[in-house]
Protein backbone atom coordinates (compact mmCIF):
# COMPACT_ATOMS: atom_id res chain seq x y z
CA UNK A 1 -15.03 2.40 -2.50
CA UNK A 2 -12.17 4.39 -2.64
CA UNK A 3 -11.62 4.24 -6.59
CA UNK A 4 -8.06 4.46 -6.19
CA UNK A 5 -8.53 1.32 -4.54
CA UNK A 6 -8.04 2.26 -1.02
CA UNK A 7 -4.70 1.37 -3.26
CA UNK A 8 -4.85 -0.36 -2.35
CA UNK A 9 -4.13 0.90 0.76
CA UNK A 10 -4.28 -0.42 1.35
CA UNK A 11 -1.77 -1.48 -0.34
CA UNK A 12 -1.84 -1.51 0.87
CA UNK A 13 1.32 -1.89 3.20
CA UNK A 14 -0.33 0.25 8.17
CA UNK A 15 1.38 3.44 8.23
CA UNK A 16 3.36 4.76 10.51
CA UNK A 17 4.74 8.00 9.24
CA UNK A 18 8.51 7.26 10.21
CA UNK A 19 11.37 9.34 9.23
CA UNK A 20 12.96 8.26 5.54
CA UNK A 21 15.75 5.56 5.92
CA UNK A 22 19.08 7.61 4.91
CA UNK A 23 20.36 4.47 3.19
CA UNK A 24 19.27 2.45 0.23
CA UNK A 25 17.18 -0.63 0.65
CA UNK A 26 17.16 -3.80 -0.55
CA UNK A 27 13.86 -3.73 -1.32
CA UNK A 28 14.18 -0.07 -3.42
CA UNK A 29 12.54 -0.53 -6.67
CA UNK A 30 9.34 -0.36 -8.71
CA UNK A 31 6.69 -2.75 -7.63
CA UNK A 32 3.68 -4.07 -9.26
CA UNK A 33 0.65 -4.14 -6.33
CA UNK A 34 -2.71 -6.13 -6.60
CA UNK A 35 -5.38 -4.98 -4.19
CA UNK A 36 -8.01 -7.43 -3.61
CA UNK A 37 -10.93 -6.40 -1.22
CA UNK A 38 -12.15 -9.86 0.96
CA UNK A 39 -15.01 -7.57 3.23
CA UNK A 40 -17.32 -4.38 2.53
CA UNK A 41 -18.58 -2.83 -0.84
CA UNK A 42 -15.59 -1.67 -2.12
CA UNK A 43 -14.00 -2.12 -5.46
CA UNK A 44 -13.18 -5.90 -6.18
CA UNK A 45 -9.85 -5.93 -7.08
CA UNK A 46 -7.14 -2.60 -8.05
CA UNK A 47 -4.07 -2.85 -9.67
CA UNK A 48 -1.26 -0.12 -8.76
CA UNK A 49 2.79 0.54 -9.11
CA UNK A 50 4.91 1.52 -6.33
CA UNK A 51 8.08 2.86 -6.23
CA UNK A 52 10.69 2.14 -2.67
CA UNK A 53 13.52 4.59 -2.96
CA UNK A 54 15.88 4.47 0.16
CA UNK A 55 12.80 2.12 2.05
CA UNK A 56 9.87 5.06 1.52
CA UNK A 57 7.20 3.69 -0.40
CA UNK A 58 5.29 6.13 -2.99
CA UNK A 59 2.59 5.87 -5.36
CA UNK A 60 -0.99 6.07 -6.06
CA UNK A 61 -1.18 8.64 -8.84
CA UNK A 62 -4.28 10.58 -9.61
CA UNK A 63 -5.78 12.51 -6.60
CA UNK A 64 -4.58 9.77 -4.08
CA UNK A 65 -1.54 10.16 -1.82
CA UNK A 66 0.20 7.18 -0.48
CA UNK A 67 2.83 7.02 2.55
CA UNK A 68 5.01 3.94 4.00
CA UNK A 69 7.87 2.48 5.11
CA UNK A 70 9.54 -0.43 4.35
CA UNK A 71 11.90 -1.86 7.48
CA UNK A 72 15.52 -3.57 6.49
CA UNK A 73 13.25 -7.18 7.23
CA UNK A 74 11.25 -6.24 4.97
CA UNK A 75 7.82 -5.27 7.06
CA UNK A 76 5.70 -2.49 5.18
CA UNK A 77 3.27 -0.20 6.70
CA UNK A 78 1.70 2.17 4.47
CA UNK A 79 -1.44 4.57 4.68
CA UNK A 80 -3.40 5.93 1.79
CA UNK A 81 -5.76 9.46 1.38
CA UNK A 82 -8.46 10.81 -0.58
CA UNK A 83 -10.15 13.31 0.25
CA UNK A 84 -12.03 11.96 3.15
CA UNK A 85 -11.19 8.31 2.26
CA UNK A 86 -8.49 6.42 3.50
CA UNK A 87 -6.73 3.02 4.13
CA UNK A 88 -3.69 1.58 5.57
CA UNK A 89 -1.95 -1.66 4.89
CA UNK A 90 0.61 -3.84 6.47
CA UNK A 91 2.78 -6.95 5.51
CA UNK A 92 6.18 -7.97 4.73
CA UNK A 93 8.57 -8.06 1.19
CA UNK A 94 10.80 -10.53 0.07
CA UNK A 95 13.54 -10.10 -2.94
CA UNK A 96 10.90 -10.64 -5.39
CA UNK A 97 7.36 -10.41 -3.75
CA UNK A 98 5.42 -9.62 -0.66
CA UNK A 99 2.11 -9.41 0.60
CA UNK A 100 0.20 -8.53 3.38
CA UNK A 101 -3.34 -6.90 4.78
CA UNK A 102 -5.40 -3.78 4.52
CA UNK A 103 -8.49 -1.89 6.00
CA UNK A 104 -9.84 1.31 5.07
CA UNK A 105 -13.28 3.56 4.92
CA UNK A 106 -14.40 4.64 1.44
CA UNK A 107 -17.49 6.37 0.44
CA UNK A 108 -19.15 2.95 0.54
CA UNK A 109 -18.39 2.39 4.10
CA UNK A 110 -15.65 0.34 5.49
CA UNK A 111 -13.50 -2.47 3.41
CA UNK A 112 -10.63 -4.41 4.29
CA UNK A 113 -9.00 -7.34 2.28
CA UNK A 114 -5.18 -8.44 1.38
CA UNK A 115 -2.63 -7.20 -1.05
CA UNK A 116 0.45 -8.80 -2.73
CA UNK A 117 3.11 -7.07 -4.81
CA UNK A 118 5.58 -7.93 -7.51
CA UNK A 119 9.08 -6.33 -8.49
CA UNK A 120 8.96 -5.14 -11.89
């Protein structure tokens, strides 16, 4: 699988590569993100922080980059790349928590499962 979890791209959260919101969000903050993969060979479960500044979601560390929006209701689309592995994710954020889906193609093939996140 993608060891960085197809973050949880998957993560987690489908990107769209939108334009950065010029205003803070309510939803700007560090966020805890469990990854857990439901279908394919990929890694069981990944762990990964996030940071939302002004609704653009970041993260991944290590040799992954990760890209996503967050809308002002809260819906998150995010994609995820490695080399020639990637994922994308989709779902929505509360105050406190979210969750959502994700799909991607590792070295192992193709994965998909569902995500949820915590504010830290």
């Amino acid at each position: 699988m993608v060891r960085f979890g197809l973050i949880g791209a998957a993560m987690l959260f489908v990107v769209s590569l939108t334009p950065a919101a010029s205003a803070a969000s309510r939803y700007d903050g560090y966020w805890s993100v469990v990854i857990v993969t439901h279908r394919g060979a990929c890694e069981p479960a990944y762990r990964s922080a996030v940071t939302i500044s002004n609704g653009v979601v970041s993260g991944g560390g290590g040799m992954a980059q990760l890209y996503g929006r967050v809308n002002r209701r809260g819906g998150v689309s995010v994609v995820v790349r490695s080399g020639t592995q990637s994922a994308r994710g989709s779902g929505r954020l509360g105050r406190y928590s979210g969750g959502g889906r994700w799909w991607g193609v590792g070295n192992v093939g193709r994965c998909s499962g569902r995500w949820s996140a915590s504010r830290r």
